[in-house]
C-alpha atoms as a PDB file:
ATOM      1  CA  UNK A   1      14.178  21.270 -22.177  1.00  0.00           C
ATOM      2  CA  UNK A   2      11.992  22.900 -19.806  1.00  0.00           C
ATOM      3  CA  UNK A   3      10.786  19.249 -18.613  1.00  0.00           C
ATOM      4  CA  UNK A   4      14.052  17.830 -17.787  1.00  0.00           C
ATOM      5  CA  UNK A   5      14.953  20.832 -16.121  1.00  0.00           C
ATOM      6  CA  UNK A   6      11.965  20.495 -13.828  1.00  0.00           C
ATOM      7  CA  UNK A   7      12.447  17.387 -13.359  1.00  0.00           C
ATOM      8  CA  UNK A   8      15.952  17.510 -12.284  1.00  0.00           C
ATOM      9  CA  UNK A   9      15.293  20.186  -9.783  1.00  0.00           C
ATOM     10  CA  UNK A  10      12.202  18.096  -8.423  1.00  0.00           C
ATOM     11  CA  UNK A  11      15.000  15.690  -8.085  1.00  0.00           C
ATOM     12  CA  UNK A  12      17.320  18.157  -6.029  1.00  0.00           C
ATOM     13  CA  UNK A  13      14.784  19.586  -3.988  1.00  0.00           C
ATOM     14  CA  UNK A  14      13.889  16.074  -2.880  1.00  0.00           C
ATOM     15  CA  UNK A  15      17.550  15.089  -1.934  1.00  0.00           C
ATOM     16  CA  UNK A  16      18.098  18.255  -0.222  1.00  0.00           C
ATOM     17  CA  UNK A  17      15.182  17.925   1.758  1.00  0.00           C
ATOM     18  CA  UNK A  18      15.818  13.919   2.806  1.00  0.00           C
ATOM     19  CA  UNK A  19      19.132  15.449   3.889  1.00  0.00           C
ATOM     20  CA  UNK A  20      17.461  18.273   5.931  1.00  0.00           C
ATOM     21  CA  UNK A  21      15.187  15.748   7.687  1.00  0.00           C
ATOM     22  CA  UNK A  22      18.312  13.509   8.637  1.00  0.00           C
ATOM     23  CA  UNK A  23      20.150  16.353   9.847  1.00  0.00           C
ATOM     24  CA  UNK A  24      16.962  16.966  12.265  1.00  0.00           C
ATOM     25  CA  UNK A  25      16.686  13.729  13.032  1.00  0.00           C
ATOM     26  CA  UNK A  26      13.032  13.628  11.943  1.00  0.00           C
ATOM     27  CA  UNK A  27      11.665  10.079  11.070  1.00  0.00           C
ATOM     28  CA  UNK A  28       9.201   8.073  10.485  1.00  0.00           C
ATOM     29  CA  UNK A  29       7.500   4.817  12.282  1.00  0.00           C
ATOM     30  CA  UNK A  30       6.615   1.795  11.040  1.00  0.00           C
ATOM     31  CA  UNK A  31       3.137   2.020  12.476  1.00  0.00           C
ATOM     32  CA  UNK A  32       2.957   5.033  10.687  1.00  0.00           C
ATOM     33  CA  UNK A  33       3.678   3.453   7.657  1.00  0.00           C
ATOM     34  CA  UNK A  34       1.616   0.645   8.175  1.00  0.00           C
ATOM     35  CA  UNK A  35      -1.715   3.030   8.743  1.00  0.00           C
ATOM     36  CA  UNK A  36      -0.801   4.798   5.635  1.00  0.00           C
ATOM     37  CA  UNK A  37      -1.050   1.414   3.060  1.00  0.00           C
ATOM     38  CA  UNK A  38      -4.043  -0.104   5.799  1.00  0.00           C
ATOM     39  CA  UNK A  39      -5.973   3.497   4.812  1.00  0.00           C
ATOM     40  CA  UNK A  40      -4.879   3.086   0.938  1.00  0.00           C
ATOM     41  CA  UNK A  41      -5.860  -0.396   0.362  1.00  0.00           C
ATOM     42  CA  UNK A  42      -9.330  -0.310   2.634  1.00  0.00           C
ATOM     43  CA  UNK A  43     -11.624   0.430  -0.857  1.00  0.00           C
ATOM     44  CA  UNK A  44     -10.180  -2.679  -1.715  1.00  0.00           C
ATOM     45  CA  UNK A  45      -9.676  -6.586  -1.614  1.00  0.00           C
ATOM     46  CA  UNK A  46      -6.105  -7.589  -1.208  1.00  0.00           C
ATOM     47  CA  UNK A  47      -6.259  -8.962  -4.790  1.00  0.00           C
ATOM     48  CA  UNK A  48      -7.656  -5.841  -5.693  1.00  0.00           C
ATOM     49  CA  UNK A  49      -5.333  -3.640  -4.411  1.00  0.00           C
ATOM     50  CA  UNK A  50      -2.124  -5.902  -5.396  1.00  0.00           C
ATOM     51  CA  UNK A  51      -3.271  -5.713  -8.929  1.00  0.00           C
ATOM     52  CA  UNK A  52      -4.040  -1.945  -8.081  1.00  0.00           C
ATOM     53  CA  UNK A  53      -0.166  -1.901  -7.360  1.00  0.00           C
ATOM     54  CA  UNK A  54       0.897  -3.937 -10.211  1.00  0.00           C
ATOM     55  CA  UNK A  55      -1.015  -1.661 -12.574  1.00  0.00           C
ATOM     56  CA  UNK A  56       1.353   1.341 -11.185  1.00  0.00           C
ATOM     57  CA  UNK A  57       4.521  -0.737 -11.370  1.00  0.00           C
ATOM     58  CA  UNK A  58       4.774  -0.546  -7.614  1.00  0.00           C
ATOM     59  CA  UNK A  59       5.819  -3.568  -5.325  1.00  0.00           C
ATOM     60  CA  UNK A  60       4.442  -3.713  -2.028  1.00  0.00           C
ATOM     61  CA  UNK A  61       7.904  -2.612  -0.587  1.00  0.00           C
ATOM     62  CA  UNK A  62       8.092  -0.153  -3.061  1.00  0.00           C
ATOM     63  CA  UNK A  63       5.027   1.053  -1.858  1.00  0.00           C
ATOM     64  CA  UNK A  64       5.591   1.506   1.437  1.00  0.00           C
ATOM     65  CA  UNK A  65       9.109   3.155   1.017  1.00  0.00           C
ATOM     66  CA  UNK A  66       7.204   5.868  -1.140  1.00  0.00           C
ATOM     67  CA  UNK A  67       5.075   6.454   1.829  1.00  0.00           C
ATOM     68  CA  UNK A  68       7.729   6.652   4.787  1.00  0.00           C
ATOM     69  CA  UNK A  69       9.395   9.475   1.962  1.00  0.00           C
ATOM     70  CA  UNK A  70       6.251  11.354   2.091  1.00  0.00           C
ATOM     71  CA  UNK A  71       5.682  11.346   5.571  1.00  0.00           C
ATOM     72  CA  UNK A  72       9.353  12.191   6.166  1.00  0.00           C
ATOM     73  CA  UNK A  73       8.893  15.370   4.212  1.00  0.00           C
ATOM     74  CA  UNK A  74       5.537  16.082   5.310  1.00  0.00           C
ATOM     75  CA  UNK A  75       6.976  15.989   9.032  1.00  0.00           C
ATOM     76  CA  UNK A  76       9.365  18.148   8.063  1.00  0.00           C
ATOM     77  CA  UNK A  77       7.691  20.551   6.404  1.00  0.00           C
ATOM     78  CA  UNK A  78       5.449  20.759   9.153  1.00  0.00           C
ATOM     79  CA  UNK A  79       8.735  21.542  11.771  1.00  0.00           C
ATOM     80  CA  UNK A  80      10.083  24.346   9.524  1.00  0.00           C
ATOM     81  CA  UNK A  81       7.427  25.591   7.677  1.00  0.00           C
ATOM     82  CA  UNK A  82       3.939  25.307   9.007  1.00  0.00           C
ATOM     83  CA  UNK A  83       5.381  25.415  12.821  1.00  0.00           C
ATOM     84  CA  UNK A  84       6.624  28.989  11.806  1.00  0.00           C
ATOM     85  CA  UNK A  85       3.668  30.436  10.566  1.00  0.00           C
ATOM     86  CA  UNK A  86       2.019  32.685  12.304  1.00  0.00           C
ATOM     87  CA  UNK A  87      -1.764  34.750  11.025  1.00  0.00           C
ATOM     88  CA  UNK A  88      -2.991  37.508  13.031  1.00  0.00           C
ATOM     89  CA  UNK A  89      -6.244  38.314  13.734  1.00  0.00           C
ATOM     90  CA  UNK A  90      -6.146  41.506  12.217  1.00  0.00           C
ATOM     91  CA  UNK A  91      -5.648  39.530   9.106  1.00  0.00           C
ATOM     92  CA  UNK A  92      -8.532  37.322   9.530  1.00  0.00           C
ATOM     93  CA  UNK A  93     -10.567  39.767   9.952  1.00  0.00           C
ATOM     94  CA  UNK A  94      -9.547  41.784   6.630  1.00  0.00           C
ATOM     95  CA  UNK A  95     -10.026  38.626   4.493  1.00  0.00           C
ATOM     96  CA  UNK A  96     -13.301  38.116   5.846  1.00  0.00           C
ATOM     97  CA  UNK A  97     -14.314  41.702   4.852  1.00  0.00           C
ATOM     98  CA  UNK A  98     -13.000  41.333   1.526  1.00  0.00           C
ATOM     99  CA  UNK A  99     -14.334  37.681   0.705  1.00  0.00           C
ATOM    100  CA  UNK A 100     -17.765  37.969   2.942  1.00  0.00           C
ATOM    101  CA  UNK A 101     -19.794  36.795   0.181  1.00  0.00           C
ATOM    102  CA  UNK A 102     -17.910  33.635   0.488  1.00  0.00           C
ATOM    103  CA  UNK A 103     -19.544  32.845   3.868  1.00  0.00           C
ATOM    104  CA  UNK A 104     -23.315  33.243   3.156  1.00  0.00           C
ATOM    105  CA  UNK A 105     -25.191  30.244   3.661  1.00  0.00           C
ATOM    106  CA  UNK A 106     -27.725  29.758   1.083  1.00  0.00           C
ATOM    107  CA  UNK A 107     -29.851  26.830   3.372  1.00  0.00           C
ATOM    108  CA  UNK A 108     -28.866  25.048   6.483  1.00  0.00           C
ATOM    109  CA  UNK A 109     -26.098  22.780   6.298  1.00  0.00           C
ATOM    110  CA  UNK A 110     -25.321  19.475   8.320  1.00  0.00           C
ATOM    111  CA  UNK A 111     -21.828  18.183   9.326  1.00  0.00           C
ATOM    112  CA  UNK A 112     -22.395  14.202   9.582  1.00  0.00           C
ATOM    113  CA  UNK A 113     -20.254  11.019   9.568  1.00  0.00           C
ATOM    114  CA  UNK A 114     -21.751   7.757   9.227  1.00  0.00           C
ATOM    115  CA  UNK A 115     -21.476   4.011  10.224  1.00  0.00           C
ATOM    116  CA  UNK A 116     -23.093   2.349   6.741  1.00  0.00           C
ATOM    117  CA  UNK A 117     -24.469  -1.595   7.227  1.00  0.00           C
ATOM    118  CA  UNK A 118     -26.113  -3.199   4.315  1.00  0.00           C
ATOM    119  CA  UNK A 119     -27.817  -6.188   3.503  1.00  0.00           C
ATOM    120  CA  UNK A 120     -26.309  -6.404   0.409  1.00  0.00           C
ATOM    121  CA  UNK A 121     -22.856  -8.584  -0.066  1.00  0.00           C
ATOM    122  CA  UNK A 122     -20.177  -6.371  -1.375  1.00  0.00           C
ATOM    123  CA  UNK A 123     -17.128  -8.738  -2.697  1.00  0.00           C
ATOM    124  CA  UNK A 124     -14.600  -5.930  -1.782  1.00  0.00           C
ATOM    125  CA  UNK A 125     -15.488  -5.155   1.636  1.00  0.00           C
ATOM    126  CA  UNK A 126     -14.771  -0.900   2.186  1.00  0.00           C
ATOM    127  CA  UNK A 127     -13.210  -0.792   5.504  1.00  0.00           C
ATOM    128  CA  UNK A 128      -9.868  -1.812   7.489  1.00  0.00           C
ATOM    129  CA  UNK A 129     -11.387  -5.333   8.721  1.00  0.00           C
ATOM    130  CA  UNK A 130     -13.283  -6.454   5.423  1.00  0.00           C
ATOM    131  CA  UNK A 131     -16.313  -6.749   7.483  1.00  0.00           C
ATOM    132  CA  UNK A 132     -19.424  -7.287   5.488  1.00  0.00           C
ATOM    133  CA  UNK A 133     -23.083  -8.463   6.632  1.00  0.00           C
ATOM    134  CA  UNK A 134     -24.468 -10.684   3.913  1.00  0.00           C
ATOM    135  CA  UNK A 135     -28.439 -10.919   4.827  1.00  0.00           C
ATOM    136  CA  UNK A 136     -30.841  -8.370   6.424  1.00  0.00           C
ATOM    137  CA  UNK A 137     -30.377 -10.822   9.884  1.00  0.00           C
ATOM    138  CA  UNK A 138     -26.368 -10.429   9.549  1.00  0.00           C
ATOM    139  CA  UNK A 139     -26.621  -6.913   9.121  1.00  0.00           C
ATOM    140  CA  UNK A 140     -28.563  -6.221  11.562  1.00  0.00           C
ATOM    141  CA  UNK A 141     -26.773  -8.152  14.104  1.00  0.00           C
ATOM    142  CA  UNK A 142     -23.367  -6.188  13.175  1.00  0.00           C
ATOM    143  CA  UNK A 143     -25.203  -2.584  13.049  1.00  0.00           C
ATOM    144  CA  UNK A 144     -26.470  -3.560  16.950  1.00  0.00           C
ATOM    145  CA  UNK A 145     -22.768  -4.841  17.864  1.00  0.00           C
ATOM    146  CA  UNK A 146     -21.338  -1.438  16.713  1.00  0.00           C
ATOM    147  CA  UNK A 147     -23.739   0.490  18.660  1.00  0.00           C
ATOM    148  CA  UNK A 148     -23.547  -1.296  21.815  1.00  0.00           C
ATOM    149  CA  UNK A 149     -19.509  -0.597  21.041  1.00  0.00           C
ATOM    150  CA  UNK A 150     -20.117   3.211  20.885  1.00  0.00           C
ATOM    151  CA  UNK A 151     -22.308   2.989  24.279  1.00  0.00           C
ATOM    152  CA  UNK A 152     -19.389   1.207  25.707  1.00  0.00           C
ATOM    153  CA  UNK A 153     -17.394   4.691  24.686  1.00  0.00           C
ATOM    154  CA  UNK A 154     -15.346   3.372  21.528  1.00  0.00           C
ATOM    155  CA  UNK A 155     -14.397   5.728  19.481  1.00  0.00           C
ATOM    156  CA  UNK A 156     -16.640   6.108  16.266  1.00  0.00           C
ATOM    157  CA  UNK A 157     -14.168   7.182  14.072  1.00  0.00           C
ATOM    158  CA  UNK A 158     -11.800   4.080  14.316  1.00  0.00           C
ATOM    159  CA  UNK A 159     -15.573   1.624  14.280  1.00  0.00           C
ATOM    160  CA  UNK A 160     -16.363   3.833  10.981  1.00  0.00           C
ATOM    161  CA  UNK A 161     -12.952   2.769   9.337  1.00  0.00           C
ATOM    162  CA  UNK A 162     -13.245  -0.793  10.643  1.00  0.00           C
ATOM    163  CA  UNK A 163     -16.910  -1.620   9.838  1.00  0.00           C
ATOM    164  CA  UNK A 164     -18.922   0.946   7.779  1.00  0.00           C
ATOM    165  CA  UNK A 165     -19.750  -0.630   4.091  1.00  0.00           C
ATOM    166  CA  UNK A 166     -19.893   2.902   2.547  1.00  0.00           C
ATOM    167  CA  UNK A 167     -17.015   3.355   0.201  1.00  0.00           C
ATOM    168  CA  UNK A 168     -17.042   6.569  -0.184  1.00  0.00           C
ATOM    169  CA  UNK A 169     -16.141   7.585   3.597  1.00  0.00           C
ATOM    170  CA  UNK A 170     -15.229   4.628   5.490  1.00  0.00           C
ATOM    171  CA  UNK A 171     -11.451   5.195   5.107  1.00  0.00           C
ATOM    172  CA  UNK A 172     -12.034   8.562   6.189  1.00  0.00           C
ATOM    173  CA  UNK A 173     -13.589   7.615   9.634  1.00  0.00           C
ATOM    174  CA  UNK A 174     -16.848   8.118   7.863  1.00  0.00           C
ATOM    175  CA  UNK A 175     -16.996  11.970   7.135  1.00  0.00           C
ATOM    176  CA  UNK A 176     -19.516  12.850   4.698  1.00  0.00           C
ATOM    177  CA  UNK A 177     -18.732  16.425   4.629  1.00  0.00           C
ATOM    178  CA  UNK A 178     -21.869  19.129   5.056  1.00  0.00           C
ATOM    179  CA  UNK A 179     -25.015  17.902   3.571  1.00  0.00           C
ATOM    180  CA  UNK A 180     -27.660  20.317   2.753  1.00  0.00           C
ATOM    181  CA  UNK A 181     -30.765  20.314   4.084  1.00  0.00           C
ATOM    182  CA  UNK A 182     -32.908  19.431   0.919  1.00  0.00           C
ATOM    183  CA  UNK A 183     -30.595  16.639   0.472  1.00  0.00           C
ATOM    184  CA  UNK A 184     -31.178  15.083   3.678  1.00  0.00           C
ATOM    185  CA  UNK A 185     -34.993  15.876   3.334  1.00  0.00           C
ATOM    186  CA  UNK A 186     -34.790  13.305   0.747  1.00  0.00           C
ATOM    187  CA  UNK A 187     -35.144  10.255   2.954  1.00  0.00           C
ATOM    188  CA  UNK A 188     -37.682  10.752   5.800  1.00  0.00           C
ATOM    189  CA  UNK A 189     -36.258   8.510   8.112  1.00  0.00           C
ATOM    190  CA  UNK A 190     -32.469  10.016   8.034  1.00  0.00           C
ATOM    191  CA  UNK A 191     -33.885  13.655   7.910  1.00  0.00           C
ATOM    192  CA  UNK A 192     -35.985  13.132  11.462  1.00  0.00           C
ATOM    193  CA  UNK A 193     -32.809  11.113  12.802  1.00  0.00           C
ATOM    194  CA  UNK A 194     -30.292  14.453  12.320  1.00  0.00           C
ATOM    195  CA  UNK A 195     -33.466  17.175  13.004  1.00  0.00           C
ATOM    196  CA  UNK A 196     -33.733  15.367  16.485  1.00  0.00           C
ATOM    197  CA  UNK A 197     -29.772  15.385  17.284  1.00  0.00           C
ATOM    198  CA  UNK A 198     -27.581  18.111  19.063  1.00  0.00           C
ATOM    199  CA  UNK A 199     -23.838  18.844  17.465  1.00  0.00           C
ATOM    200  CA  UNK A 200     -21.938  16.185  18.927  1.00  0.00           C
ATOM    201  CA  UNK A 201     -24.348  13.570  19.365  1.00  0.00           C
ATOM    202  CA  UNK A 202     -24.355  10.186  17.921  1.00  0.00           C
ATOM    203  CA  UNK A 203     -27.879   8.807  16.310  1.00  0.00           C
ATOM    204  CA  UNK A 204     -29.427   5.155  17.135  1.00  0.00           C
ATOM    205  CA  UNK A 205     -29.673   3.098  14.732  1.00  0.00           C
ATOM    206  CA  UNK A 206     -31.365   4.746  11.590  1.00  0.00           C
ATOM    207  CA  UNK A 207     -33.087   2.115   8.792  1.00  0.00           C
ATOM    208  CA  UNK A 208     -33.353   4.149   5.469  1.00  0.00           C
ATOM    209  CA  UNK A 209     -35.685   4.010   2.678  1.00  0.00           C
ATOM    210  CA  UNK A 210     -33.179   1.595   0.923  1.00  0.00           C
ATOM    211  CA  UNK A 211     -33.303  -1.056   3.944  1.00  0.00           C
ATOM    212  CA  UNK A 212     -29.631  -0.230   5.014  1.00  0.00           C
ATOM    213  CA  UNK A 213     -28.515   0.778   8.154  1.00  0.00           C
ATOM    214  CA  UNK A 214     -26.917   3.756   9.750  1.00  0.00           C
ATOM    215  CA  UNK A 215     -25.185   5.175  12.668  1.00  0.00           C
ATOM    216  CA  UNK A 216     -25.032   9.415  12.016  1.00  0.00           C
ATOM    217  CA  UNK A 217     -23.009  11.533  14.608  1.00  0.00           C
ATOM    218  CA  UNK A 218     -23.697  15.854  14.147  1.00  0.00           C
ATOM    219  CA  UNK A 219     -20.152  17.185  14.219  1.00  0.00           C
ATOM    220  CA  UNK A 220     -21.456  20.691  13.418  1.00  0.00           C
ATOM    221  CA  UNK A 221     -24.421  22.504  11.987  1.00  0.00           C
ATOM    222  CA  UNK A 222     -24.531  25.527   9.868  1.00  0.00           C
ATOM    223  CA  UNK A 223     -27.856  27.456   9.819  1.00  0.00           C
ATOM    224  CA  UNK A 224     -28.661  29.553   6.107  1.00  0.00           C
ATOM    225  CA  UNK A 225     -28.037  33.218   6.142  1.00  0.00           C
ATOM    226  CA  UNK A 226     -24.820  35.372   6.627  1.00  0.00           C
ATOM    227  CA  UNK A 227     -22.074  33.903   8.803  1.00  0.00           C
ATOM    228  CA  UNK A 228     -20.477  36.407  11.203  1.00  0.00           C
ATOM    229  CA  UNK A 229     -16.770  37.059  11.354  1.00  0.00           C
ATOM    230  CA  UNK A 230     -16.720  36.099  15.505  1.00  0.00           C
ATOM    231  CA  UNK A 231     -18.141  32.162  14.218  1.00  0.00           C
ATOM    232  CA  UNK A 232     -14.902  30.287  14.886  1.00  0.00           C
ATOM    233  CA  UNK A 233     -16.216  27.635  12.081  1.00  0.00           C
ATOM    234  CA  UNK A 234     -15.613  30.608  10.072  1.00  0.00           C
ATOM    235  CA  UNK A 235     -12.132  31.998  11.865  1.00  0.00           C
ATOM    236  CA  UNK A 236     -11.238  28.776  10.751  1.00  0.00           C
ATOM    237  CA  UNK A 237     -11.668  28.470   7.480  1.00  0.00           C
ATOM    238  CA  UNK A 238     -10.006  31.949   7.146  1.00  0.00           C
ATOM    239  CA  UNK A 239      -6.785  30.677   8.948  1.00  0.00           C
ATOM    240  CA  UNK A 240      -6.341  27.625   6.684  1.00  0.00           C
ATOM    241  CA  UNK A 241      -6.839  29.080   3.451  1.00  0.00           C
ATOM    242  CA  UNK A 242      -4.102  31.683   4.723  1.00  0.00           C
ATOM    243  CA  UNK A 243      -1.926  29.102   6.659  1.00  0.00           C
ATOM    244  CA  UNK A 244      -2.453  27.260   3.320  1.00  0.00           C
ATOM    245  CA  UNK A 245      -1.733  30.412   0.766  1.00  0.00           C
ATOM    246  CA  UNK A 246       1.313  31.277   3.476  1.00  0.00           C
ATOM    247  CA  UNK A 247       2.374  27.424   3.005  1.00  0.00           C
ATOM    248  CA  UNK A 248       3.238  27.567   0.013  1.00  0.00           C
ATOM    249  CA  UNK A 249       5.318  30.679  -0.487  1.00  0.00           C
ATOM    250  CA  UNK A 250       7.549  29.873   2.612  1.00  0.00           C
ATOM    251  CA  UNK A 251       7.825  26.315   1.110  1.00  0.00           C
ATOM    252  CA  UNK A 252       9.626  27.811  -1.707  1.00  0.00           C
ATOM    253  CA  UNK A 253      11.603  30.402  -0.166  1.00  0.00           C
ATOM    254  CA  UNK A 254      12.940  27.123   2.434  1.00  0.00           C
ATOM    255  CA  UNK A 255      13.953  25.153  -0.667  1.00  0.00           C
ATOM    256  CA  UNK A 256      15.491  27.992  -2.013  1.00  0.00           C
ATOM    257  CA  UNK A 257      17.400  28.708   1.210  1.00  0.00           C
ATOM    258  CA  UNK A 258      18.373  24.926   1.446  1.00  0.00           C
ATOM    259  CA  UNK A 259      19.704  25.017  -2.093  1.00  0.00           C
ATOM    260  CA  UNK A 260      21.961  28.136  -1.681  1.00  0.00           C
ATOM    261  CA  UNK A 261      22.996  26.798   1.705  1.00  0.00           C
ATOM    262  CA  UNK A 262      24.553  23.322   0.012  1.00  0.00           C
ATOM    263  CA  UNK A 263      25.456  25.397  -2.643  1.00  0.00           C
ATOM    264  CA  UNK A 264      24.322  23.397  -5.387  1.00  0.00           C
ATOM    265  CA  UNK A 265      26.585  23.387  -8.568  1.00  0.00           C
ATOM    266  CA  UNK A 266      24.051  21.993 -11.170  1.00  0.00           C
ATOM    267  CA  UNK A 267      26.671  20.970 -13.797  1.00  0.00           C
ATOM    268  CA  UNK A 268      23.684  18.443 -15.092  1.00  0.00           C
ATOM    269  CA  UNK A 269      21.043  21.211 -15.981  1.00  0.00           C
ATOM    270  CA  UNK A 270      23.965  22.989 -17.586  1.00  0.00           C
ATOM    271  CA  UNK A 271      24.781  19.950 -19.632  1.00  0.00           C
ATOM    272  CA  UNK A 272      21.319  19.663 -20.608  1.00  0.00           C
ATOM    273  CA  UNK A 273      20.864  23.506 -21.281  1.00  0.00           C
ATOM    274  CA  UNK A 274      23.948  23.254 -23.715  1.00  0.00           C
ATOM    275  CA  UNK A 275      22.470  20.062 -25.164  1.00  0.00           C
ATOM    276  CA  UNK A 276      19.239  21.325 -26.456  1.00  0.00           C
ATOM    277  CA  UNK A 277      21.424  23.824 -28.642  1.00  0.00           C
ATOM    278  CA  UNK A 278      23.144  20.719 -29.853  1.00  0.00           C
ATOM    279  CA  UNK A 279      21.143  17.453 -29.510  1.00  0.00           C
ATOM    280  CA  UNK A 280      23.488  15.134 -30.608  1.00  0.00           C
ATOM    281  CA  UNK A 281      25.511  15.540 -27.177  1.00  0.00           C
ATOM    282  CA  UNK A 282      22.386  14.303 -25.306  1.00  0.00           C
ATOM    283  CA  UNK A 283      22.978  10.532 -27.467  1.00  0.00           C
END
């Protein structure tokens, strides 16, 4: 019982929201919703991700009308909810206090994204364009086109997501998250590349142990030992994980507010309440 239930709200909450975004006149673009299946399908061939599709039950169509939904409610819940949150800095400061061991770096950390060109000829090219050097000639032709790109000022996020062969961050502009210092350590070449660059700077072309080739932009650096509470990197983290804690119980005191505002009569959980003490009325 407890499953239908949940589901049926799900189903409420959903409808009442659509409603609330109409009534705000809050939509969605189709450029919007043509980034959003462009960023889904980039790990994949178009085969590959039709047959991704198929294996879901989804339709293209049905795809992309899942996707304007989402962004419809994320838009909205980003008008009424997260617009109307507000953290003080009183209360960043007493999380920090109570959480401090949280922010002790154990060894210095490296914030890096990354163009990735490889010899090697990957069927399903990784990024928006398919692009994918076949050869040590071809890929080092396209690594030297994308730098003289970023010299010409383009923006390295939108090359990473258009040309970088790494799978694992090219639809995500090519983030790679913080990488320890041991870890980079591991390939001589890469580690003298980032130990030579300032936060903010974007690398030459790097050629790693491997034979593949890589662009590497600093976006932050975190050196080991205790992390003050006046860092901002640190600030920020604190507001998030509040904004994000804060998120979540406003989210459900809005739905609530939207359901006793359109007074919901839910005559179908009641039905389904009464048929669990007699199943035969749910045949």
């Amino acid at each position: 019982m407890n499953l239908k239930l949940n589901l049926l709200n799900d189903l409420i909450d959903d409808q009442l929201l659509t409603d609330r975004a109409a009534q705000e006149r809050i939509a969605v673009t189709q450029a919007e919703v043509d980034h959003q299946v462009a960023t889904l399908g980039s790990p994949y061939s178009s085969e590959q991700f039709q047959k991704k599709l198929a294996d879901e039950g989804l339709t293209p169509a049905a795809l992309r009308d899942q996707l304007r939904h989402n962004l419809l409610i994320d838009k909205l819940m980003e008008h009424d909810v997260k617009g109307q949150i507000k953290i003080t800095p009183a209360e960043i400061d007493a999380y920090y206090h109570q959480h401090q061991a949280q922010f002790n770096v154990p060894e210095t950390r490296y914030h890096l994204t990354q163009i990735l060109v490889t010899a090697a000829h990957e069927p399903a090219a990784h990024n928006l364009t398919r692009s994918d050097a076949v050869g040590r000639r071809d890929a080092l032709r396209k690594v030297l086109m994308i730098e003289n790109d970023l010299k010409a000022g383009e923006d390295f996020t939108r090359l990473a997501e258009e040309y970088s062969e790494d799978p694992a961050t090219s639809s995500g502009g090519g983030d790679m998250g913080y990488l320890t210092a041991s870890s980079i350590a591991a390939d001589p070449q890469l580690r003298l590349a980032v130990d030579a660059m300032r936060v903010g700077q974007v690398s030459g072309v790097v050629r790693d142990q491997k034979g593949d080739y890589h662009i590497l932009k600093l976006l932050g650096r975190e050196e080991a030992g205790q992390r003050p509470i006046s860092d901002p990197g640190v600030r920020k983290t604190i507001l998030d994980t509040l904004t994000s804690e804060r998120e979540q119980v406003l989210k459900s005191a809005y739905l609530e507010n939207l359901r006793n505002r359109a007074k919901v009569k839910d005559n179908l959980a009641a039905s389904i309440v009464q048929a669990e003490g007699d199943p035969g009325l749910m045949k």
